[in-house]
C-alpha atoms as a PDB file:
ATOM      1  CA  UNK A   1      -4.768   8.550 -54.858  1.00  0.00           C
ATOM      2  CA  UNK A   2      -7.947   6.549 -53.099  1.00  0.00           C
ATOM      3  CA  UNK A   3      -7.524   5.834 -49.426  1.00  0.00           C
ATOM      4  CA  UNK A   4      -6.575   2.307 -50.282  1.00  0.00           C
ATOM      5  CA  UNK A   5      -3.336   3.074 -51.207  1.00  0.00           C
ATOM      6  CA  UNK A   6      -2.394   5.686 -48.609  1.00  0.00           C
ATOM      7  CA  UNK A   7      -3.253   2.902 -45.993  1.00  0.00           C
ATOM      8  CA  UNK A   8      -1.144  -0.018 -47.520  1.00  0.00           C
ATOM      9  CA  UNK A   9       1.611   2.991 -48.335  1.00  0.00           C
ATOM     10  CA  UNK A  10       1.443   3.272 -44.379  1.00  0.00           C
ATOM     11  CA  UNK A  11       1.609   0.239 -43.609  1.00  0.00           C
ATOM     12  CA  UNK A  12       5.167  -1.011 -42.302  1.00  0.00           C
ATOM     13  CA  UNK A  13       7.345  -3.049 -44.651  1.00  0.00           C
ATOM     14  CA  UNK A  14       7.933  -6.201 -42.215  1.00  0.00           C
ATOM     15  CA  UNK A  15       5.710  -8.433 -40.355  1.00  0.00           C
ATOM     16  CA  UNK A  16       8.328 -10.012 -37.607  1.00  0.00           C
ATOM     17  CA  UNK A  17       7.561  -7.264 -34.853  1.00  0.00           C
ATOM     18  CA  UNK A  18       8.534  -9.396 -31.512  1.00  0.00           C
ATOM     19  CA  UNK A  19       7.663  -7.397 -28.329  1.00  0.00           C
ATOM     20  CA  UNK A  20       8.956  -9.625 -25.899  1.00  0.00           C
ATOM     21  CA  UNK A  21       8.448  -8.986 -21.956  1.00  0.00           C
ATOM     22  CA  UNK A  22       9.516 -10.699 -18.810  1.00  0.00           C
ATOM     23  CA  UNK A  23       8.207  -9.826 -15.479  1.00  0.00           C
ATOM     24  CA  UNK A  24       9.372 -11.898 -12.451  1.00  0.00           C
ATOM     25  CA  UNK A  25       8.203 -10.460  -9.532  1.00  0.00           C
ATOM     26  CA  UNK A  26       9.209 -12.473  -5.726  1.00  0.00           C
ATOM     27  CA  UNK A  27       7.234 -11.173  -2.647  1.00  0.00           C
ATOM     28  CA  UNK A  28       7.666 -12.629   0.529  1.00  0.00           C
ATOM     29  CA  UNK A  29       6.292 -11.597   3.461  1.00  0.00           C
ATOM     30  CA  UNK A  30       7.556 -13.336   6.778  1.00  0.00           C
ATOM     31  CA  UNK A  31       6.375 -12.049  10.373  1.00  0.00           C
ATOM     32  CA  UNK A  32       8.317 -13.237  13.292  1.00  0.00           C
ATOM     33  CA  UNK A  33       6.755 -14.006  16.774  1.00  0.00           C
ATOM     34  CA  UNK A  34       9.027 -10.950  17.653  1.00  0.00           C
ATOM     35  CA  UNK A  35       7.453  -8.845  15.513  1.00  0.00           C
ATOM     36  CA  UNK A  36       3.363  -9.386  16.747  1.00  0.00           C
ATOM     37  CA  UNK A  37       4.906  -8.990  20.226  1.00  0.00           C
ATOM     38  CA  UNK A  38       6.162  -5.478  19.243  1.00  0.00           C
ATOM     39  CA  UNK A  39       3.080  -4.226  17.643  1.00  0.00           C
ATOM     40  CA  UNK A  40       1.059  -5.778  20.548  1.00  0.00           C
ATOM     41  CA  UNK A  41       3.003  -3.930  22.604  1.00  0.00           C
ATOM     42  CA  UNK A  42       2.682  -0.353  20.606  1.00  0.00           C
ATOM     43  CA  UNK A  43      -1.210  -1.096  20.603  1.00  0.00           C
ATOM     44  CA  UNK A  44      -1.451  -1.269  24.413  1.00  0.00           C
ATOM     45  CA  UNK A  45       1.040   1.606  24.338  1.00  0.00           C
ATOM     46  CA  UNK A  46      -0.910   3.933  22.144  1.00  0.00           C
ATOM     47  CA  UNK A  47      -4.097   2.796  24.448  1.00  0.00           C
ATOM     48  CA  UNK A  48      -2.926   3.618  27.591  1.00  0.00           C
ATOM     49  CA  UNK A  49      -1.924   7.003  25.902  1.00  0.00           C
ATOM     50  CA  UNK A  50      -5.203   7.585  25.115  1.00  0.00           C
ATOM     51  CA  UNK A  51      -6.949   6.526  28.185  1.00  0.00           C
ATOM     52  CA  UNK A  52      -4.580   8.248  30.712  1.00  0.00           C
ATOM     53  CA  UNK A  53      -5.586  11.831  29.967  1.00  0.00           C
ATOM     54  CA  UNK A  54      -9.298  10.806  30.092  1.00  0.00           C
ATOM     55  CA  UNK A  55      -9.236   9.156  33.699  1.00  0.00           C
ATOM     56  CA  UNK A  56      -7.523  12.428  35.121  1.00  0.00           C
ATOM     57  CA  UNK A  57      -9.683  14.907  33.137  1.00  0.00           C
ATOM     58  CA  UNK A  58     -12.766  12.914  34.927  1.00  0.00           C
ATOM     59  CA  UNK A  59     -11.057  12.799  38.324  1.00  0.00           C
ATOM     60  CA  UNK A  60     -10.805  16.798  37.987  1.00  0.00           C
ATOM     61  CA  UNK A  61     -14.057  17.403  36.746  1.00  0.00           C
ATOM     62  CA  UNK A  62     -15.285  15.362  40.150  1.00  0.00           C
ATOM     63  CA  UNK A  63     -12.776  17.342  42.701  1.00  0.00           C
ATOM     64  CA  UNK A  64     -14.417  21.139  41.356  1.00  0.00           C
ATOM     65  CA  UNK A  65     -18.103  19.470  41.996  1.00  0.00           C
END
């Protein structure tokens, strides 16, 4: 046999193939004045954190000079 009729032997017997997809995708993203207040408020948290241990390392560094 050629390689004609292998391929069209191959081929599938019906055309009406439907591949139908729906996508419905709904974001929302709402942000209350309650919730900037809160992260404000864990930003100057985490800051004073970080700045605490700093002042008193430099205040002990200046009391052994």
């Amino acid at each position: 046999m050629s390689k004609e009729n292998q391929e069209s032997k191959s081929l599938p017997s019906t055309n009406q193939n439907k591949n139908t997809v729906r996508v419905n995708n709904n974001f929302s993203l709402t942000i209350n004045l309650g919730d900037s207040l809160n992260l404000l408020a864990l930003i100057g948290g985490i800051y004073l954190i970080r700045t605490i241990p700093k002042i008193r390392k430099q205040k002990r560094k200046q009391e052994k000079m």
